[in-house]
C-alpha atoms as a PDB file:
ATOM      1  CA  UNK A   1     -47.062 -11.103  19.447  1.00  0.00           C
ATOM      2  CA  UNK A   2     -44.897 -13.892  18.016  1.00  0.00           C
ATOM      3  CA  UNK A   3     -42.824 -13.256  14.954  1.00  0.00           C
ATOM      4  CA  UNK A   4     -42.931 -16.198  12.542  1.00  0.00           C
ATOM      5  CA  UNK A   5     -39.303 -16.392  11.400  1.00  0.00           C
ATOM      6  CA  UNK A   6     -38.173 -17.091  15.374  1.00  0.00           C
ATOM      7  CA  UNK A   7     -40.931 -19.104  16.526  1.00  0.00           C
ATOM      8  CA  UNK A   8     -39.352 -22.830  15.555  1.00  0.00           C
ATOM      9  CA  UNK A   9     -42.274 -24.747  15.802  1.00  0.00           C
ATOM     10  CA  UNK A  10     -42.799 -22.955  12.199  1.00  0.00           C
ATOM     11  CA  UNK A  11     -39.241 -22.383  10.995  1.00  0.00           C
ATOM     12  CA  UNK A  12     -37.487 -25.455  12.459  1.00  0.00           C
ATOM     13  CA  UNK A  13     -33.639 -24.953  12.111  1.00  0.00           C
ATOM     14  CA  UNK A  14     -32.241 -28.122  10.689  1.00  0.00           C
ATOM     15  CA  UNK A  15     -29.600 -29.927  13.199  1.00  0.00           C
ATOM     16  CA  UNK A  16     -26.974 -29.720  10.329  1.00  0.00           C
ATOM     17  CA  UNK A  17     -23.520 -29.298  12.515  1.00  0.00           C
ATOM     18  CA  UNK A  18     -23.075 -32.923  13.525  1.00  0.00           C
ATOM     19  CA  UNK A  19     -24.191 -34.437  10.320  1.00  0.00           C
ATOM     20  CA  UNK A  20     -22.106 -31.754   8.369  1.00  0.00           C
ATOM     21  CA  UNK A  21     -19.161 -31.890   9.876  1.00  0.00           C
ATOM     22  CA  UNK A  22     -19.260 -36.078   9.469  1.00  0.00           C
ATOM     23  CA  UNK A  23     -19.029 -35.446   5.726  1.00  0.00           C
ATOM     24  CA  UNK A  24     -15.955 -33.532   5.390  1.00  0.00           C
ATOM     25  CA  UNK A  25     -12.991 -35.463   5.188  1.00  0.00           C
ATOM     26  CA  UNK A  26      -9.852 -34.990   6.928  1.00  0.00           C
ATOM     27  CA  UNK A  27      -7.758 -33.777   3.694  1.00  0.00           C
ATOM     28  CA  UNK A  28     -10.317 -30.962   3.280  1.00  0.00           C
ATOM     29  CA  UNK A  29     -10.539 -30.182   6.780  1.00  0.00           C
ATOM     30  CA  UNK A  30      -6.951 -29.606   6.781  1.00  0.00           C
ATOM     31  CA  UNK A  31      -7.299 -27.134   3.857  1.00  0.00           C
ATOM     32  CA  UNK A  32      -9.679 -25.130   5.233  1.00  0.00           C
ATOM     33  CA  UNK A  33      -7.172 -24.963   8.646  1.00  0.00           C
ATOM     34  CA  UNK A  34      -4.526 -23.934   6.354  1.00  0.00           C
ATOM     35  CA  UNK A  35      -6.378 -21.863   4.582  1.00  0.00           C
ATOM     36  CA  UNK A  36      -7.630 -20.243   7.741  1.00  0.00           C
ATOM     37  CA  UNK A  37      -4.066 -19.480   9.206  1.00  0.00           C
ATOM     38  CA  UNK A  38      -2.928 -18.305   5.562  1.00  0.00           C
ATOM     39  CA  UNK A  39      -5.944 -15.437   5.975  1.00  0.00           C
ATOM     40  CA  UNK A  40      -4.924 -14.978   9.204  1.00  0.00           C
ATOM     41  CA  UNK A  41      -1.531 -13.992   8.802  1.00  0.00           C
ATOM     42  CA  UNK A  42      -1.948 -12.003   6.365  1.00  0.00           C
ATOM     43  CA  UNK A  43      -4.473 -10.038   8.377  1.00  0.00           C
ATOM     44  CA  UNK A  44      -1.794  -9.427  11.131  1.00  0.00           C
ATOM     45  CA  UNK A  45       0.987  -8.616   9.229  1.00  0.00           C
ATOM     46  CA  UNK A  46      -1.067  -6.013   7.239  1.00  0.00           C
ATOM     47  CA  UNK A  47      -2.454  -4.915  10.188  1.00  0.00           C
ATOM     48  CA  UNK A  48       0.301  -3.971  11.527  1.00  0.00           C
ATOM     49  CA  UNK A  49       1.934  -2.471   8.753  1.00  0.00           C
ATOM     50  CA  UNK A  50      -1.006  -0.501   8.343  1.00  0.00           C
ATOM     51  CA  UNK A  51      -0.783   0.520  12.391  1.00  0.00           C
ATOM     52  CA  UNK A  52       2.822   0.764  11.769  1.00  0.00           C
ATOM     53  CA  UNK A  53       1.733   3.684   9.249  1.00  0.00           C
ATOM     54  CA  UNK A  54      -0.345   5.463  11.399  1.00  0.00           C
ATOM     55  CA  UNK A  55       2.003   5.891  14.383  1.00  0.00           C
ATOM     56  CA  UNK A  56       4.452   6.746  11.900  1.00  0.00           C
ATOM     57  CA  UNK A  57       1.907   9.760  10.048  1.00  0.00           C
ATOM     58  CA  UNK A  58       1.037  10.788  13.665  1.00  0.00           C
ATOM     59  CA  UNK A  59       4.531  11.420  14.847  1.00  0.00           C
ATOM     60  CA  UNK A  60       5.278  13.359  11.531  1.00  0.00           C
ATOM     61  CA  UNK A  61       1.960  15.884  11.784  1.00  0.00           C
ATOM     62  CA  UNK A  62       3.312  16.229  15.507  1.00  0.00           C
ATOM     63  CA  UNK A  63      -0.393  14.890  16.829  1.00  0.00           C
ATOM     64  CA  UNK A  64       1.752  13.054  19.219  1.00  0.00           C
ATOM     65  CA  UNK A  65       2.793  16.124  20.772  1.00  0.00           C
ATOM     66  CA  UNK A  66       2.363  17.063  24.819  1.00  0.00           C
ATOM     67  CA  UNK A  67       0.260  20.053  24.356  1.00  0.00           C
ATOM     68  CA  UNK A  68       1.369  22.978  26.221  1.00  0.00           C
ATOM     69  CA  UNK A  69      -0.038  23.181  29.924  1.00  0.00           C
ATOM     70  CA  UNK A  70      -1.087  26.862  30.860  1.00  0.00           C
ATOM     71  CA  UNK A  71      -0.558  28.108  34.092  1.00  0.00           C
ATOM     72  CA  UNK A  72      -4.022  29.318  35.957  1.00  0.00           C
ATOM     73  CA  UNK A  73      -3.872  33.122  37.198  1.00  0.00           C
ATOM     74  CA  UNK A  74      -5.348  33.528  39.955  1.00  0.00           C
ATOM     75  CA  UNK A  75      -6.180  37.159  40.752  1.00  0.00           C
ATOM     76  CA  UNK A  76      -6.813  38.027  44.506  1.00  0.00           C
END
């Protein structure tokens, strides 16, 4: 039982990277690098402003709390 959308004798995948990448030029290359470390960035830093937030939440609710250990009784 083949399924028709993998099998590539029917659905051949065209080799597009090498002939792709051959027409972009170097300026737009560079602006999709640039853009790339510009989304990047911003990822981290809200990242961790946003982790920043939780640690901080945690702390206040006292989830970070040891919770208190209860010595076993042992009865003889």
């Amino acid at each position: 039982m083949t399924n028709p959308f993998l099998d590539p004798d029917n659905n051949p995948i065209p080799d597009s990277d090498s002939k792709e990448l051959a027409k972009i030029s170097p300026q737009k290359k560079r602006e999709i690098q640039k853009l790339f470390m510009i989304l990047l960035t911003i990822g981290l830093v809200i990242g961790s402003i946003v982790s920043f937030a939780i640690v901080k939440a945690l702390n206040k609710l006292g989830l970070t709390d040891k919770t208190p250990q209860f010595e076993r009784i042992q009865t003889k």
